[in-house]
PDB file of N, CA and C in Angstrom:
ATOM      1  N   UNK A   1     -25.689   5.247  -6.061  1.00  0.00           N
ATOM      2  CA  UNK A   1     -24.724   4.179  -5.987  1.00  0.00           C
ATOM      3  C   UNK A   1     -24.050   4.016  -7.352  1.00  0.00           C
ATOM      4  N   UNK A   2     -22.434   3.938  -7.255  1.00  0.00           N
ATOM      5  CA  UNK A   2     -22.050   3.442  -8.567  1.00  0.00           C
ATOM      6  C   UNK A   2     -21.474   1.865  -9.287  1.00  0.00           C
ATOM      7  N   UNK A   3     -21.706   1.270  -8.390  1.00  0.00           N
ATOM      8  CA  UNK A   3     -21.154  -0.038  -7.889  1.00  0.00           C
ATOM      9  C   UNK A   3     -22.395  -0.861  -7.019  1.00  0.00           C
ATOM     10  N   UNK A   4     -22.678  -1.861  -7.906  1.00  0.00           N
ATOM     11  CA  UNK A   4     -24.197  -2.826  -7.280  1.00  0.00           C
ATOM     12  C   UNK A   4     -23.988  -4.013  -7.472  1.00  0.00           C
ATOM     13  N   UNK A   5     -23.610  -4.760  -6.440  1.00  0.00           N
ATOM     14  CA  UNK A   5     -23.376  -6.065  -6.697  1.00  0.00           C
ATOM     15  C   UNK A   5     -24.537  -7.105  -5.274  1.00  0.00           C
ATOM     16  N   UNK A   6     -24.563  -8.137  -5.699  1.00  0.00           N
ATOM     17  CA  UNK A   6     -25.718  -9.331  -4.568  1.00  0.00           C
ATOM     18  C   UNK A   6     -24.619 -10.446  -4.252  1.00  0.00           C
ATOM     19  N   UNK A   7     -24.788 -10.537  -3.177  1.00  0.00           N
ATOM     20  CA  UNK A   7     -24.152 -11.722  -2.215  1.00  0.00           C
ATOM     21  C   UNK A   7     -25.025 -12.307  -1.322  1.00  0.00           C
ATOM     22  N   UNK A   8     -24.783 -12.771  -0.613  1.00  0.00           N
ATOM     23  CA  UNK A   8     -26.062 -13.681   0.477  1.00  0.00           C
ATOM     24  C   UNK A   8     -27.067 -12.995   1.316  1.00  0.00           C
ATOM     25  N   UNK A   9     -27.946 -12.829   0.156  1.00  0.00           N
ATOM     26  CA  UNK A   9     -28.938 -12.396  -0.078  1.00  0.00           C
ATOM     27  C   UNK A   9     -29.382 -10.923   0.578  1.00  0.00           C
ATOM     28  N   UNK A  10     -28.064 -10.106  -0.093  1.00  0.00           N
ATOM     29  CA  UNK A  10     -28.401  -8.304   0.309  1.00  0.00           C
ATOM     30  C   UNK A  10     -27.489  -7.893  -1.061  1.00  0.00           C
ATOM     31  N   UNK A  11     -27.806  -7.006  -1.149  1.00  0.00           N
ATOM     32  CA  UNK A  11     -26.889  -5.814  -2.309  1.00  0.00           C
ATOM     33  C   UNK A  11     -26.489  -5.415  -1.277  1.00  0.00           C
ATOM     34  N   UNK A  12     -25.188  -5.172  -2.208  1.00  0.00           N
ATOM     35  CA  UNK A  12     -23.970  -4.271  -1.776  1.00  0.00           C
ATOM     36  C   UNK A  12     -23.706  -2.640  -2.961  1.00  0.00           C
ATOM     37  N   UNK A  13     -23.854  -1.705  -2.544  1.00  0.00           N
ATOM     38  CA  UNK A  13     -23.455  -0.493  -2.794  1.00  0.00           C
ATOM     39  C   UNK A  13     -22.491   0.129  -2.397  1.00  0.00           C
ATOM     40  N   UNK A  14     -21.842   0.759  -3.781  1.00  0.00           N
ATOM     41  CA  UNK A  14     -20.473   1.984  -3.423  1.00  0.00           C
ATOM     42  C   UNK A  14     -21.251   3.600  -4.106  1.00  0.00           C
ATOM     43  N   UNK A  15     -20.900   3.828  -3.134  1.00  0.00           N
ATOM     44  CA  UNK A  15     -21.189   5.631  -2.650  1.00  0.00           C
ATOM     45  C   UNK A  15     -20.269   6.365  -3.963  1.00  0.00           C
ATOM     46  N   UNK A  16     -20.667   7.929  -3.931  1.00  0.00           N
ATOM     47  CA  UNK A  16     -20.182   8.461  -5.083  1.00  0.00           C
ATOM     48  C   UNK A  16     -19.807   9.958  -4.557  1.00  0.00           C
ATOM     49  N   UNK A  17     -18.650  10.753  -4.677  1.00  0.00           N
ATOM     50  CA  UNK A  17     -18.256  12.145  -4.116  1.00  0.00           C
ATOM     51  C   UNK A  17     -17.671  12.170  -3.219  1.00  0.00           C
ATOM     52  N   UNK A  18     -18.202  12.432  -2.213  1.00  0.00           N
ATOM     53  CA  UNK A  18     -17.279  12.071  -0.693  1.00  0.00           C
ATOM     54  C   UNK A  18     -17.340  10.754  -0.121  1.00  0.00           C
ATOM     55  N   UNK A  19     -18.295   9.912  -0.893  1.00  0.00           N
ATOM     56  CA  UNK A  19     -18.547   8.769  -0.413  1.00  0.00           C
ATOM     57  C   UNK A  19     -17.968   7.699  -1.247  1.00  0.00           C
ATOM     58  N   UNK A  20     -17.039   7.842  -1.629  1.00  0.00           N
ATOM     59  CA  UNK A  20     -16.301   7.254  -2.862  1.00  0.00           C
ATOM     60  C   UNK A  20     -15.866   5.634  -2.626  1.00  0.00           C
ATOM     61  N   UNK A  21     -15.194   6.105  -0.580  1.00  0.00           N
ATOM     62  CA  UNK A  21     -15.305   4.799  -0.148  1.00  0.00           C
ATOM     63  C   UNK A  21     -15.428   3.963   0.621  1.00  0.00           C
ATOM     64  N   UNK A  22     -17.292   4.304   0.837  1.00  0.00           N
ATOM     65  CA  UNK A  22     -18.061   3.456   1.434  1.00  0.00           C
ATOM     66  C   UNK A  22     -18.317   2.530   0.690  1.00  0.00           C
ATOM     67  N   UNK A  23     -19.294   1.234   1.329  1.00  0.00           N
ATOM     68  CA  UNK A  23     -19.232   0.311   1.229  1.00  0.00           C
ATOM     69  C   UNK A  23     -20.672   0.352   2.139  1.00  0.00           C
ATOM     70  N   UNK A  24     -22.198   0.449   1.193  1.00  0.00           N
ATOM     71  CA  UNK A  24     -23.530   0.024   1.698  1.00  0.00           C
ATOM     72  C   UNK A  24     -23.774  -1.219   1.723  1.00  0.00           C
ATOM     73  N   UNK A  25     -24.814  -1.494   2.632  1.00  0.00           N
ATOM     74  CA  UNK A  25     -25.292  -3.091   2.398  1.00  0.00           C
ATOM     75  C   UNK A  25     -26.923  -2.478   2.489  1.00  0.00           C
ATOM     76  N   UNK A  26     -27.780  -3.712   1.791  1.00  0.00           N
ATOM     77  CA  UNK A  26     -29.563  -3.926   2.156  1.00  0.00           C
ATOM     78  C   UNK A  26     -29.392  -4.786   3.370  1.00  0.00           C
ATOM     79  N   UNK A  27     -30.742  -4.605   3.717  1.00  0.00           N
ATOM     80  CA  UNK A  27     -31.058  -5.148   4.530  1.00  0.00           C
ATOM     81  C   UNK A  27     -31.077  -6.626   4.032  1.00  0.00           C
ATOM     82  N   UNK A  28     -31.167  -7.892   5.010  1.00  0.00           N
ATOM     83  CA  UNK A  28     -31.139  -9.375   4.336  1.00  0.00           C
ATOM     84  C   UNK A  28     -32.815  -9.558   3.919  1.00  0.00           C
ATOM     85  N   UNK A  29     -32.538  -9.851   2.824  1.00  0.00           N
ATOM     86  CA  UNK A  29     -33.640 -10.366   2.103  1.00  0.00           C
ATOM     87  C   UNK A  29     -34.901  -9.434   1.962  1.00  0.00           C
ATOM     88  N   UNK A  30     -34.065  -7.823   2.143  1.00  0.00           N
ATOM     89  CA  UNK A  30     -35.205  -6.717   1.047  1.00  0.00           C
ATOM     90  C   UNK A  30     -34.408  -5.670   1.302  1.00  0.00           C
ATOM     91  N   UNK A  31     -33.953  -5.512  -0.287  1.00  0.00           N
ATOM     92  CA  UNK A  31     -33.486  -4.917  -1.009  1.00  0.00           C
ATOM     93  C   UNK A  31     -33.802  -3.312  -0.818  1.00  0.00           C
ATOM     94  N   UNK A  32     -34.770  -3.060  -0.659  1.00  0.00           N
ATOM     95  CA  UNK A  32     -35.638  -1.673  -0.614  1.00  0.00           C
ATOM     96  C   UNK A  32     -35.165  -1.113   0.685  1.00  0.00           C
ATOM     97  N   UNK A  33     -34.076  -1.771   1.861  1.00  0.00           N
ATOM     98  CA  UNK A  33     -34.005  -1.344   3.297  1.00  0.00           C
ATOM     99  C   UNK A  33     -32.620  -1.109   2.757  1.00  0.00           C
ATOM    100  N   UNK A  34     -32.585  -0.061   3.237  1.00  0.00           N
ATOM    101  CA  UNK A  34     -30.449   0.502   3.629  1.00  0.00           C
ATOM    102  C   UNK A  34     -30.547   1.244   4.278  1.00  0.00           C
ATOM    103  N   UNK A  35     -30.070   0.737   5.765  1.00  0.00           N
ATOM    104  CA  UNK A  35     -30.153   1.224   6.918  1.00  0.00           C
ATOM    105  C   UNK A  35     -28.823   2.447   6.826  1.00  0.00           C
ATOM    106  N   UNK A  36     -28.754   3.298   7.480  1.00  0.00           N
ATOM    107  CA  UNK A  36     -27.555   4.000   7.703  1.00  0.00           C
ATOM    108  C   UNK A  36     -26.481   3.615   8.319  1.00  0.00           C
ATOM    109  N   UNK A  37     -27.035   2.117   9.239  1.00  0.00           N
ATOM    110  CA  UNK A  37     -25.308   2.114  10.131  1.00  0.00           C
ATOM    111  C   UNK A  37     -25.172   0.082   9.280  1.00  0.00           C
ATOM    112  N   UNK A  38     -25.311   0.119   8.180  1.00  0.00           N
ATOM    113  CA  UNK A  38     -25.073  -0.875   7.549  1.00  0.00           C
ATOM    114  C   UNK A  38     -24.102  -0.287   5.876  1.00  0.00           C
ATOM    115  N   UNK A  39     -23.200   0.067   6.994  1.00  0.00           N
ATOM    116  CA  UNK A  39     -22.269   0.770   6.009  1.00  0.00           C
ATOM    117  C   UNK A  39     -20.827   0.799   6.653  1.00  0.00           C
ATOM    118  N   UNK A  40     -19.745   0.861   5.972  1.00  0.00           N
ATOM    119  CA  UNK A  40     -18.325   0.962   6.215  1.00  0.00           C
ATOM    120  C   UNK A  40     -17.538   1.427   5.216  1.00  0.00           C
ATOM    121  N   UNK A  41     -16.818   2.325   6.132  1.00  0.00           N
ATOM    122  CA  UNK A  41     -15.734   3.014   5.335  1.00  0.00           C
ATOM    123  C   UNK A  41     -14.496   2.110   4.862  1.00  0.00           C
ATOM    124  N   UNK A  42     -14.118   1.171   3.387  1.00  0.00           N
ATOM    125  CA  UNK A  42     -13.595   0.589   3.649  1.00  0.00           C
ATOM    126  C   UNK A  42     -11.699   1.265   3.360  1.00  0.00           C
ATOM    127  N   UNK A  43     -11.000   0.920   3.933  1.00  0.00           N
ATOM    128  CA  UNK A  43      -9.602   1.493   4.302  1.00  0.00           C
ATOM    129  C   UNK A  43      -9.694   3.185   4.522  1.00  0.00           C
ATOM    130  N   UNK A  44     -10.500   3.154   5.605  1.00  0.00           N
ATOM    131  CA  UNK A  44     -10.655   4.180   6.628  1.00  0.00           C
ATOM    132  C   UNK A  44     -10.659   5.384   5.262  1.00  0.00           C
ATOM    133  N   UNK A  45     -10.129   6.484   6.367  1.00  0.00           N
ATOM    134  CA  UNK A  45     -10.064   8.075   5.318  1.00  0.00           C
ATOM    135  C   UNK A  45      -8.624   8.137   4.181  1.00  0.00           C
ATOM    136  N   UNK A  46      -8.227   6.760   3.695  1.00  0.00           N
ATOM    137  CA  UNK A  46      -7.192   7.082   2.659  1.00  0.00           C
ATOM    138  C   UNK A  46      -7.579   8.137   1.585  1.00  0.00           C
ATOM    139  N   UNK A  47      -9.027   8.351   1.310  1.00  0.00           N
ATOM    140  CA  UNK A  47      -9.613   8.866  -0.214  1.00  0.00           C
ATOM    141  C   UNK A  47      -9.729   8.061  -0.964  1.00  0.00           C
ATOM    142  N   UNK A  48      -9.432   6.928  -1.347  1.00  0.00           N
ATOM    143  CA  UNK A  48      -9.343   6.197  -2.310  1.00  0.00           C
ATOM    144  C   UNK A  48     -10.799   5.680  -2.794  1.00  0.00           C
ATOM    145  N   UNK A  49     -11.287   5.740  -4.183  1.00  0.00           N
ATOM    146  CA  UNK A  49     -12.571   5.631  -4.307  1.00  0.00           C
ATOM    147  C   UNK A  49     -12.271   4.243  -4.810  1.00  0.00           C
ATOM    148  N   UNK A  50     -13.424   3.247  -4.475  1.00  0.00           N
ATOM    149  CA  UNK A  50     -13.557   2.156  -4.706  1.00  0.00           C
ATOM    150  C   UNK A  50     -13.822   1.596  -6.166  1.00  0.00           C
ATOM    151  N   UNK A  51     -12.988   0.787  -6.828  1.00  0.00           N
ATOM    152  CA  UNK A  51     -12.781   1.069  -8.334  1.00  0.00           C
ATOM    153  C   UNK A  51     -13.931  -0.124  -8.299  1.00  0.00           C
ATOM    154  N   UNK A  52     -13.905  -1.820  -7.676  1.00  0.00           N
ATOM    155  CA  UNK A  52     -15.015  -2.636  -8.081  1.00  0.00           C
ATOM    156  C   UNK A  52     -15.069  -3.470  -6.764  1.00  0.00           C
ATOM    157  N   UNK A  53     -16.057  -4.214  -6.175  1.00  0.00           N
ATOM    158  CA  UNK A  53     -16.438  -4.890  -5.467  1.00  0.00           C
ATOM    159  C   UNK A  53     -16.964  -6.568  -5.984  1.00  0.00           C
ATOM    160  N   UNK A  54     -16.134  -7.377  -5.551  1.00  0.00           N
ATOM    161  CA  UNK A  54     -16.640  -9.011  -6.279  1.00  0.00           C
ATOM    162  C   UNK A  54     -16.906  -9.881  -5.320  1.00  0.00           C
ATOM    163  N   UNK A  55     -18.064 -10.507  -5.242  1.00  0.00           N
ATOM    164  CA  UNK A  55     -18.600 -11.683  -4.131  1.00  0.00           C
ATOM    165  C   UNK A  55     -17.374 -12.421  -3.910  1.00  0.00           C
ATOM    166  N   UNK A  56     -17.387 -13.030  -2.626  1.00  0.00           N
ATOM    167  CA  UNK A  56     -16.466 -14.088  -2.510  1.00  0.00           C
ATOM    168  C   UNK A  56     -16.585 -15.457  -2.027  1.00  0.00           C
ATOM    169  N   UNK A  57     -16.027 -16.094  -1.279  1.00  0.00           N
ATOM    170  CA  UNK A  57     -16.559 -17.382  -0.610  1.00  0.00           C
ATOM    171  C   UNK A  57     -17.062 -16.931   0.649  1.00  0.00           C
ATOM    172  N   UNK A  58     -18.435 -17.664   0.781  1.00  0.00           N
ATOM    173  CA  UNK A  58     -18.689 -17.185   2.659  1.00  0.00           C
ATOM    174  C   UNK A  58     -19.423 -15.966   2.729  1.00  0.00           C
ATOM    175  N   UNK A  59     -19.912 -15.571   1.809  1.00  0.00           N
ATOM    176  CA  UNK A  59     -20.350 -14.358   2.609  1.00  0.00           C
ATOM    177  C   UNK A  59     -19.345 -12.868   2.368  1.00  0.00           C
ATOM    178  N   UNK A  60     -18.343 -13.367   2.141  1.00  0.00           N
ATOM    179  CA  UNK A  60     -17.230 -12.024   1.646  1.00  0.00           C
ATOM    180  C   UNK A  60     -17.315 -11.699   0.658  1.00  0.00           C
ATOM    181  N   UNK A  61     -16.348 -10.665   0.787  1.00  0.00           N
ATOM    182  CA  UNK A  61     -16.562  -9.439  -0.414  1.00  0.00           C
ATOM    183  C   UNK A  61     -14.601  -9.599  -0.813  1.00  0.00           C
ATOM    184  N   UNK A  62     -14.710  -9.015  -2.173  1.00  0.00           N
ATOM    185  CA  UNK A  62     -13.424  -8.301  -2.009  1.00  0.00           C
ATOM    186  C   UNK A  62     -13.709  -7.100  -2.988  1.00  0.00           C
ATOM    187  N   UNK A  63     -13.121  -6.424  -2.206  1.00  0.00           N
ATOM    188  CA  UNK A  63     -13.290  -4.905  -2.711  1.00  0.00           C
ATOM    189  C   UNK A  63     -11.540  -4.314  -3.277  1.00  0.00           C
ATOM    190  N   UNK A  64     -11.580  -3.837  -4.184  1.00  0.00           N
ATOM    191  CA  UNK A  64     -10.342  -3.666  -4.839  1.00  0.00           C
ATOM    192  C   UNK A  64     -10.431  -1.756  -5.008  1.00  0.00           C
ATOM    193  N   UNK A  65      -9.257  -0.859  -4.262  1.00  0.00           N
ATOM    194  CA  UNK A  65      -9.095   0.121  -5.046  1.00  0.00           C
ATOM    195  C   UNK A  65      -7.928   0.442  -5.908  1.00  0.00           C
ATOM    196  N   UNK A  66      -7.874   1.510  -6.085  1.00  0.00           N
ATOM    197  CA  UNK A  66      -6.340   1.538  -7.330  1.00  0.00           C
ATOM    198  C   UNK A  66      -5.077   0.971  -6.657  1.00  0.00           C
ATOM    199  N   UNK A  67      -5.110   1.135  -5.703  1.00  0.00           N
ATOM    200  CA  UNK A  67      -3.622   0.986  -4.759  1.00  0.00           C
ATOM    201  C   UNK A  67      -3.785  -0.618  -4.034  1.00  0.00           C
ATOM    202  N   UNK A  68      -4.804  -0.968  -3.611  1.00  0.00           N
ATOM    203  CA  UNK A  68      -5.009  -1.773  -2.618  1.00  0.00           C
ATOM    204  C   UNK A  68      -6.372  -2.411  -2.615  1.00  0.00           C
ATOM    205  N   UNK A  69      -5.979  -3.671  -2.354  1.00  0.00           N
ATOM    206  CA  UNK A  69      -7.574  -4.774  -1.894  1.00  0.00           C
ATOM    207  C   UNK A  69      -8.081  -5.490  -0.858  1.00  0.00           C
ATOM    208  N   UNK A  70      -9.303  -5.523  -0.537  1.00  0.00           N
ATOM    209  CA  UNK A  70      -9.386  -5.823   0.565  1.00  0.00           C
ATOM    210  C   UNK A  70     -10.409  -6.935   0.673  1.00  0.00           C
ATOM    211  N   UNK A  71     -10.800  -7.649   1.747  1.00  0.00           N
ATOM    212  CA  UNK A  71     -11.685  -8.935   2.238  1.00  0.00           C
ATOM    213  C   UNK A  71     -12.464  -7.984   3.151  1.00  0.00           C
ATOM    214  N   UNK A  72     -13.329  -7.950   2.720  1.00  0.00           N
ATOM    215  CA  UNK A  72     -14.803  -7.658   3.749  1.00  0.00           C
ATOM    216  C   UNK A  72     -15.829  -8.511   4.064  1.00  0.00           C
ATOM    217  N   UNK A  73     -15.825  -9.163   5.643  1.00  0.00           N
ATOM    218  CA  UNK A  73     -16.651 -10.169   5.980  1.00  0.00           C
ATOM    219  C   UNK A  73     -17.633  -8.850   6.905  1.00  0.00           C
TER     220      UNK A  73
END
């Protein structure tokens, strides 16, 4: 992971290579679980690798790449 950030109460991980821009989550409330389908590609197959990810209100995310940002609930 190159990108580790905590929100209500899971880490969030960004992927690295081909995985540039996914978007992992933990499991709620242990850290040590990352399931495989607790993941999203965020703005589909553009390529764009995910430059930073910042908590938001609620439970959201916003995830920012070079071009474009996004709200992930």
């Amino acid at each position: 992971m190159r990108i580790l950030v905590t929100s209500g109460n899971r880490l969030f991980g960004v992927g690295s290579g081909v995985d540039r821009n996914t978007l992992y989550a933990s499991d709620i409330l242990d850290a040590s679980v990352w399931a495989s389908n607790n993941s999203i590609v965020v703005g589909g197959a553009d390529g764009e690798e995910i430059t930073a990810v910042v908590p938001y209100y609620a439970n959201r995310l916003i995830v920012f790449k070079s071009s474009k940002i996004y709200q992930v609930s």
